[in-house]
N, C-alpha and C. Protein backbone atom coordinates (compact mmCIF):
# COMPACT_ATOMS: atom_id res chain seq x y z
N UNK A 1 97.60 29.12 147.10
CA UNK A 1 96.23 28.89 147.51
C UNK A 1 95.58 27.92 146.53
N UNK A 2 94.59 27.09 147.17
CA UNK A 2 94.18 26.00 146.27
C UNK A 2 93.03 26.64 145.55
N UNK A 3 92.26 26.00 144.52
CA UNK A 3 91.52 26.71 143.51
C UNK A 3 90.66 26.21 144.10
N UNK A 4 90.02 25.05 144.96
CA UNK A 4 88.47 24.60 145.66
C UNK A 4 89.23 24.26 146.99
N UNK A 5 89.14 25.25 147.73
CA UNK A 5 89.80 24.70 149.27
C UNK A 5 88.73 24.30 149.87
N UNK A 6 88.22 23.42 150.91
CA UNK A 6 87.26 22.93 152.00
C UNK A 6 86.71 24.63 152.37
N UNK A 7 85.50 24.50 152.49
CA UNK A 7 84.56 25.54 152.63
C UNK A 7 84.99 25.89 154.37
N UNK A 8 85.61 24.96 155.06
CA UNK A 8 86.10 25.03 156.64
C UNK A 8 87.15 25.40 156.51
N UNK A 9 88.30 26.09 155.66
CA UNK A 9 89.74 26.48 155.65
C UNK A 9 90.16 26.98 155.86
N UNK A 10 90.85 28.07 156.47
CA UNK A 10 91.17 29.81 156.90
C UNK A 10 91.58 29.81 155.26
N UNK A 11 91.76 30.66 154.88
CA UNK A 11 92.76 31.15 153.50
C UNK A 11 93.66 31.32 154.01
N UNK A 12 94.92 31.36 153.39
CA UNK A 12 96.15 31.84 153.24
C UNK A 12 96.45 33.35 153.55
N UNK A 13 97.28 33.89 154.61
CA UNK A 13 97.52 35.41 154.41
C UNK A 13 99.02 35.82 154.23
N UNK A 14 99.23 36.80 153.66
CA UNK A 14 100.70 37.20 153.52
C UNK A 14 101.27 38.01 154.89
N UNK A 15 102.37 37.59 155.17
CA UNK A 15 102.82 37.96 156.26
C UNK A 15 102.71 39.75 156.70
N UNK A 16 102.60 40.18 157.40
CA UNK A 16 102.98 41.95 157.31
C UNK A 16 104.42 42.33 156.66
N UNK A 17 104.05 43.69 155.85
CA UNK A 17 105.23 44.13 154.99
C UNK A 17 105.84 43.17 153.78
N UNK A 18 104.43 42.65 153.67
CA UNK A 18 104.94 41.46 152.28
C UNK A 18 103.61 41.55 151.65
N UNK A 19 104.47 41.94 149.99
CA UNK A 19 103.24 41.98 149.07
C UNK A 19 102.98 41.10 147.77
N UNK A 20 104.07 40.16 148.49
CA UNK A 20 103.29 38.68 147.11
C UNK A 20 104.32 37.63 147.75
N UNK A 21 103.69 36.71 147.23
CA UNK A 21 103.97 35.20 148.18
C UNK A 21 104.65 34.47 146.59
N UNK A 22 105.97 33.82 146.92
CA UNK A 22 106.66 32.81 145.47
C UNK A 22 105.42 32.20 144.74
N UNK A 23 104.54 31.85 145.79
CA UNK A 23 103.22 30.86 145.24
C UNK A 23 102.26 31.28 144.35
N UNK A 24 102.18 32.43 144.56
CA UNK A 24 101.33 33.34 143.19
C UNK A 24 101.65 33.48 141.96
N UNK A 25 103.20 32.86 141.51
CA UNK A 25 103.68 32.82 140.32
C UNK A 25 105.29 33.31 139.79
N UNK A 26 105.55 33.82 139.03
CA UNK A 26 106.61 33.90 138.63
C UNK A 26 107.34 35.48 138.26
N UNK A 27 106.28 36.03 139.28
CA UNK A 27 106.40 37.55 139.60
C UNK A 27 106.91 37.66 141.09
N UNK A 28 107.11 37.40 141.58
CA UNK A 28 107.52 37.19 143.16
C UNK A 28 108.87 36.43 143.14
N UNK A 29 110.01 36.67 143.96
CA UNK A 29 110.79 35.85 144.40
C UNK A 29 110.95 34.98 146.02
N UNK A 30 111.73 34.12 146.16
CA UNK A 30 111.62 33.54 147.06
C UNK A 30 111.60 34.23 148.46
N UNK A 31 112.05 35.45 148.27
CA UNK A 31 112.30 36.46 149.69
C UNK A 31 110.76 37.54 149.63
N UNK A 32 109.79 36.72 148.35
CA UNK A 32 108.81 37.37 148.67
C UNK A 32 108.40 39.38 148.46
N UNK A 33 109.51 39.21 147.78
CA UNK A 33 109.97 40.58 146.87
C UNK A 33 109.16 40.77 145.10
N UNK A 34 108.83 41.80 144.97
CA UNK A 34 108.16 41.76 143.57
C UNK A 34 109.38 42.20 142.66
N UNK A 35 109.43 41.36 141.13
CA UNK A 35 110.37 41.19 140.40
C UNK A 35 109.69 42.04 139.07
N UNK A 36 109.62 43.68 139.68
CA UNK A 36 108.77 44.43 138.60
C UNK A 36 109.74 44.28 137.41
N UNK A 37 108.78 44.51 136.15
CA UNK A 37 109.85 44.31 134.91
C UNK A 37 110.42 42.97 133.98
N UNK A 38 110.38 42.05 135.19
CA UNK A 38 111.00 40.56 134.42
C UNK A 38 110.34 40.01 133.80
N UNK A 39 110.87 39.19 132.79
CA UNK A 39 110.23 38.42 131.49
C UNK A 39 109.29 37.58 132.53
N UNK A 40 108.21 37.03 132.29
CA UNK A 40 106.91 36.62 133.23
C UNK A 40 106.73 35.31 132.48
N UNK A 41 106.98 35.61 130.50
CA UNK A 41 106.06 34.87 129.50
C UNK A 41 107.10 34.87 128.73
N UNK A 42 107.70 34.06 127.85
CA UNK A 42 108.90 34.40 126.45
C UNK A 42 107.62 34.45 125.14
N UNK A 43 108.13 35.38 124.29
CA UNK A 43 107.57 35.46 123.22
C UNK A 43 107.48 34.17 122.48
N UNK A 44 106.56 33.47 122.03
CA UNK A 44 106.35 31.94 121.36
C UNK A 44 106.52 32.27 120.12
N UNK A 45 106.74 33.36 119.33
CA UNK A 45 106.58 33.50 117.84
C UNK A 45 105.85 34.09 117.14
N UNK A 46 104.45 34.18 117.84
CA UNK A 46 102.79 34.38 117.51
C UNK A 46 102.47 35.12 118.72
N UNK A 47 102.99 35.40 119.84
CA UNK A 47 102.61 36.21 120.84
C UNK A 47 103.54 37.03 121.47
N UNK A 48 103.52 38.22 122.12
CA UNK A 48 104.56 38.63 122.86
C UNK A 48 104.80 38.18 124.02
N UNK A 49 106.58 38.88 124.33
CA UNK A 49 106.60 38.06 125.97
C UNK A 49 105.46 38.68 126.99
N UNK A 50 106.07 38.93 127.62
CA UNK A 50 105.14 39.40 129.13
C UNK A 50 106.13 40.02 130.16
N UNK A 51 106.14 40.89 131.06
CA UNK A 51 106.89 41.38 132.08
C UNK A 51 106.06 41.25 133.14
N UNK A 52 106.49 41.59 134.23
CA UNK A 52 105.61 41.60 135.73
C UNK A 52 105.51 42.68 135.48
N UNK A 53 104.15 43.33 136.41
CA UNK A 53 103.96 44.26 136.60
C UNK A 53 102.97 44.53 137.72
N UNK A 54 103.39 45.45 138.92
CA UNK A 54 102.80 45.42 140.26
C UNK A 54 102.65 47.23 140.40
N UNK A 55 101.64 47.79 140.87
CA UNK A 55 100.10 47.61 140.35
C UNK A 55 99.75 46.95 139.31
N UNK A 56 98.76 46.05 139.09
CA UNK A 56 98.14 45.71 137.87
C UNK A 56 97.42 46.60 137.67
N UNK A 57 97.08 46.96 136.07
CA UNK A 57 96.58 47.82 136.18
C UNK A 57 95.18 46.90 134.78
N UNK A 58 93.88 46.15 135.37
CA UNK A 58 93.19 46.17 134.55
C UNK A 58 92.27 46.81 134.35
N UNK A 59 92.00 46.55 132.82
CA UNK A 59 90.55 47.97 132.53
C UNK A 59 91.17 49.31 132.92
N UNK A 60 90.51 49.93 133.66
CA UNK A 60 90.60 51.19 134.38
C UNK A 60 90.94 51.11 136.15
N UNK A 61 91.23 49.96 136.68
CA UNK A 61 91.46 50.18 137.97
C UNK A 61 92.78 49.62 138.28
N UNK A 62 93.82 49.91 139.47
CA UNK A 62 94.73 48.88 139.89
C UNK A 62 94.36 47.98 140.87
N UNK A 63 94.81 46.90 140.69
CA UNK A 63 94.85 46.03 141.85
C UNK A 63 96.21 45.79 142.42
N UNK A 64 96.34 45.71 143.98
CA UNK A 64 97.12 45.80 144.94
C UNK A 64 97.16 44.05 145.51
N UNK A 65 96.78 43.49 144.34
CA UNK A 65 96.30 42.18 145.10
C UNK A 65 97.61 40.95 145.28
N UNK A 66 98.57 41.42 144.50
CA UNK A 66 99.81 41.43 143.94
C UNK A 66 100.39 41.05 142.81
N UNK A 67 101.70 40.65 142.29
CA UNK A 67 102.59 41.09 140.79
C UNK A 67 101.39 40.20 139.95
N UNK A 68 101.28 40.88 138.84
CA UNK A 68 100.90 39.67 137.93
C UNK A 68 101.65 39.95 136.66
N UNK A 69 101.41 38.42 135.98
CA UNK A 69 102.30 38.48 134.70
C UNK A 69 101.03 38.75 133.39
N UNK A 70 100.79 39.90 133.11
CA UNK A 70 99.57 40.22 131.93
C UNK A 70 100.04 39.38 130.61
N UNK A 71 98.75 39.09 130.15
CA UNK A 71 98.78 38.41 128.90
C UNK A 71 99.48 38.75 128.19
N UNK A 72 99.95 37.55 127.50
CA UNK A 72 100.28 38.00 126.01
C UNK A 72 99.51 38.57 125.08
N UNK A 73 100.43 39.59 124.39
CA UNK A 73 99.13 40.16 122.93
C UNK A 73 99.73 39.30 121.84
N UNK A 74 98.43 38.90 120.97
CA UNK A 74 98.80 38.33 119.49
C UNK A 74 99.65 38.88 118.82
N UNK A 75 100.20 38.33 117.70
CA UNK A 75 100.75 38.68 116.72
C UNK A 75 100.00 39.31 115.43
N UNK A 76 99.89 40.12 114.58
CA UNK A 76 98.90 39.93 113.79
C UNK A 76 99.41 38.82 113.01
N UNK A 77 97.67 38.36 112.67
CA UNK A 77 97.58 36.60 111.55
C UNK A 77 98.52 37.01 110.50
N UNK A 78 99.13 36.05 110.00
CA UNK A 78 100.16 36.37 108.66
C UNK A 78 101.33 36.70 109.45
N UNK A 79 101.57 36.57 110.15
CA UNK A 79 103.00 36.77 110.55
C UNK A 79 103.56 35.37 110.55
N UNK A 80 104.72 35.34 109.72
CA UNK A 80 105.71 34.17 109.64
C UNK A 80 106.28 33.66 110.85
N UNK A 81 106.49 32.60 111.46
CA UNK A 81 106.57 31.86 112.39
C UNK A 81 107.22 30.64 111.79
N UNK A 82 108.77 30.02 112.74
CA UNK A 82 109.14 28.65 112.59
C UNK A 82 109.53 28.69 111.02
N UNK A 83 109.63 29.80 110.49
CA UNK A 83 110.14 29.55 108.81
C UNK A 83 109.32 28.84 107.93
N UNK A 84 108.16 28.44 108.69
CA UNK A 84 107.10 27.57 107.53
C UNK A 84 105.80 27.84 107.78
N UNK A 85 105.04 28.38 108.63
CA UNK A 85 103.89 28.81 109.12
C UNK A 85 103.91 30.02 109.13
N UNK A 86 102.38 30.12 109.50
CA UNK A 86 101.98 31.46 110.32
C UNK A 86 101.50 31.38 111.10
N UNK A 87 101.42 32.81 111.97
CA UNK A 87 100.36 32.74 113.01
C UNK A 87 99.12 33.35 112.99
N UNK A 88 97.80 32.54 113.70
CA UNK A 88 96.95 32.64 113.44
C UNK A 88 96.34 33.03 114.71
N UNK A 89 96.07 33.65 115.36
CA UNK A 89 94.71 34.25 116.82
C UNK A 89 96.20 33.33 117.84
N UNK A 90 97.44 33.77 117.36
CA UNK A 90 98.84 33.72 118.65
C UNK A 90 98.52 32.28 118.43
N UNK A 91 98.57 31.57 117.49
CA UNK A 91 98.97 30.44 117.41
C UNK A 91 99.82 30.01 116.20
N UNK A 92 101.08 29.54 116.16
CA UNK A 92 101.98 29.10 114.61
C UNK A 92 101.39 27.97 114.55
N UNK A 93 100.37 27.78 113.57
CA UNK A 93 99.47 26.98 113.19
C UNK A 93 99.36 27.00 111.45
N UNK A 94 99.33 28.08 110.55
CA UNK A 94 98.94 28.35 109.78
C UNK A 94 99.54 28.10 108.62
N UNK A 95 99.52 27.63 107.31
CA UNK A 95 100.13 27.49 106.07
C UNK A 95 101.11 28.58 105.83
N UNK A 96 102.63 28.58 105.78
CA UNK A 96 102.94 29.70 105.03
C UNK A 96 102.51 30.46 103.75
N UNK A 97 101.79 29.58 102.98
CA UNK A 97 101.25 30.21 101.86
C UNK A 97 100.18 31.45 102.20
N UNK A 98 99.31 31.22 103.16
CA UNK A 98 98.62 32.67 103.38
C UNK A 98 99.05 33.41 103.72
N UNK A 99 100.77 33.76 103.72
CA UNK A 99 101.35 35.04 104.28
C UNK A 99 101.45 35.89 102.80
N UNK A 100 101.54 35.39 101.75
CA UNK A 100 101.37 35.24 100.37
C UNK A 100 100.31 35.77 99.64
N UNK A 101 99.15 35.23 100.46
CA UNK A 101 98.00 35.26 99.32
C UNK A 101 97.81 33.75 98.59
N UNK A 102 98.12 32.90 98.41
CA UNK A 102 98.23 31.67 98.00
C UNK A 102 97.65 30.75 99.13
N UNK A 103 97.32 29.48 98.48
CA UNK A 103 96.26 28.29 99.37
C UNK A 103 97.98 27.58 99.09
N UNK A 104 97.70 26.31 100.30
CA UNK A 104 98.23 25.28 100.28
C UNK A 104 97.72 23.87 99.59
N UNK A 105 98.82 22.90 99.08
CA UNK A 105 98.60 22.07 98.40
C UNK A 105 99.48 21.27 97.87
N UNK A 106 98.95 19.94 97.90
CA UNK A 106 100.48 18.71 97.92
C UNK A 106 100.83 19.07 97.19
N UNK A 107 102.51 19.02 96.69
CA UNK A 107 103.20 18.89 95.84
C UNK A 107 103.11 17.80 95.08
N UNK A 108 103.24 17.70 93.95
CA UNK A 108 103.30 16.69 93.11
C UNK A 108 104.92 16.20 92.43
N UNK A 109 105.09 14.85 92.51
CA UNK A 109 106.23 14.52 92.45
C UNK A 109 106.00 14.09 90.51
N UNK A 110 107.56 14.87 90.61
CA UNK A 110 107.72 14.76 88.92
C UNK A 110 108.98 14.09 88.21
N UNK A 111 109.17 13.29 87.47
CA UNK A 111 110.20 12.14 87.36
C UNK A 111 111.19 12.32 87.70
N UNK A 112 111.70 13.72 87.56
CA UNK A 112 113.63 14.13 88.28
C UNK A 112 113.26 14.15 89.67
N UNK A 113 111.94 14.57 90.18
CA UNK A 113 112.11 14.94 91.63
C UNK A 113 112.20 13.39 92.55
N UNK A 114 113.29 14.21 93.99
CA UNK A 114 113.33 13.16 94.78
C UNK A 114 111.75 12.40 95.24
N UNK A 115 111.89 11.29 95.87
CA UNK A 115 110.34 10.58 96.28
C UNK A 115 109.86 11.12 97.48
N UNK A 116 110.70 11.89 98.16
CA UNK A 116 109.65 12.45 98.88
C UNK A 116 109.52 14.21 98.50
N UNK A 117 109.75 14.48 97.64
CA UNK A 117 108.67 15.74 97.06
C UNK A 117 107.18 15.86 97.52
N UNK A 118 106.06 14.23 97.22
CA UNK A 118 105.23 14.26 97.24
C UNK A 118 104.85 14.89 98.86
N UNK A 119 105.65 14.79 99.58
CA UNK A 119 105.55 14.80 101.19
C UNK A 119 106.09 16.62 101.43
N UNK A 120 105.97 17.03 100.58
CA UNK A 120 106.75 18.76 100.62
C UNK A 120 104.94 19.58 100.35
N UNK A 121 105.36 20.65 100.88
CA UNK A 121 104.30 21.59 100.69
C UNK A 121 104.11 22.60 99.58
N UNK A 122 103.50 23.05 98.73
CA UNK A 122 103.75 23.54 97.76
C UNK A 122 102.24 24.73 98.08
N UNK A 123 102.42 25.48 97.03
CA UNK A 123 101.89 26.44 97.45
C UNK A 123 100.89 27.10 95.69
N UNK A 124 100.10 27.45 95.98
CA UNK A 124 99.34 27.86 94.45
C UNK A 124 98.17 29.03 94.53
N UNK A 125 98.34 29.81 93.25
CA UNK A 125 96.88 30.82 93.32
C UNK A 125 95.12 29.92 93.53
N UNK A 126 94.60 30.63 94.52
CA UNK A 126 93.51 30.69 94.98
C UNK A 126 92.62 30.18 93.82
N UNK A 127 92.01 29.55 93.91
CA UNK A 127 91.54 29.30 92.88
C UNK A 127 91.63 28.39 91.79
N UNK A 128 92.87 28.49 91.62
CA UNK A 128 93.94 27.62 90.76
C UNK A 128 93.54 26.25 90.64
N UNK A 129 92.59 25.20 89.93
CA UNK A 129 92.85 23.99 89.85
C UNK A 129 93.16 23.20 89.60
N UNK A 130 94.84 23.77 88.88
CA UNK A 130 95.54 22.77 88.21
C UNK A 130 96.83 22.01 89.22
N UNK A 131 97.21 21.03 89.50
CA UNK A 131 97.94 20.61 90.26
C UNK A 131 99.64 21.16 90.71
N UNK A 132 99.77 20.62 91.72
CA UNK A 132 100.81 21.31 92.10
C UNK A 132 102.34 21.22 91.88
């Protein structure tokens, strides 16, 4: 179904003895069968997956309207992600250093170190204003 159909359109109806259409998403199969249970969403790192699930059940009521794939829940913030971040409100966005307690901050390149050190992330106490 389109999201602004012509105000003159019939809507769309599901056939009799059919309770979700492929077109509603990735809870339905092509024979128009609900695929209760299946991965809907893959876990990104920072969020969980998702399964179908038919009743929906939001708030306090079900809807019969058919399968849906419910949100992902966050991760809590500080969770390590990608081996170098964190996640932040389900996004791997975040400095690994705040999984720590520590701020982020260039590294500083020092005569043995290779030239791109300066291009590495380094990590230091809060506060701290001595270089990195």
């Amino acid at each position: 179904m389109r999201s602004n159909p012509p105000l003159d359109e019939i809507p769309c109806r599901l056939r009799p003895n059919v309770v979700c259409s492929p077109s509603q998403g990735p809870c339905c199969t092509q024979d128009c069968r609900v695929k209760v249970g299946n991965k809907c969403r893959d876990d990104n790192g920072c969020r969980t997956a998702s399964y179908c699930k038919y009743p929906f059940k939001n708030e306090t009521k079900f809807s019969f309207s058919g399968p849906q794939c419910p949100p992902s829940t966050n991760k809590p913030n500080k969770t390590i992600c990608n081996n170098e971040f964190v996640c932040y409100m389900g996004e791997c966005t975040g400095s690994i250093c705040i999984a720590y307690g520590l701020e982020s901050c260039q590294c500083r390149r020092r005569p043995n170190d290779p030239e791109t050190k300066s291009c590495e992330l380094c990590c230091r106490l809060p506060a701290d204003d001595s270089t990195c």
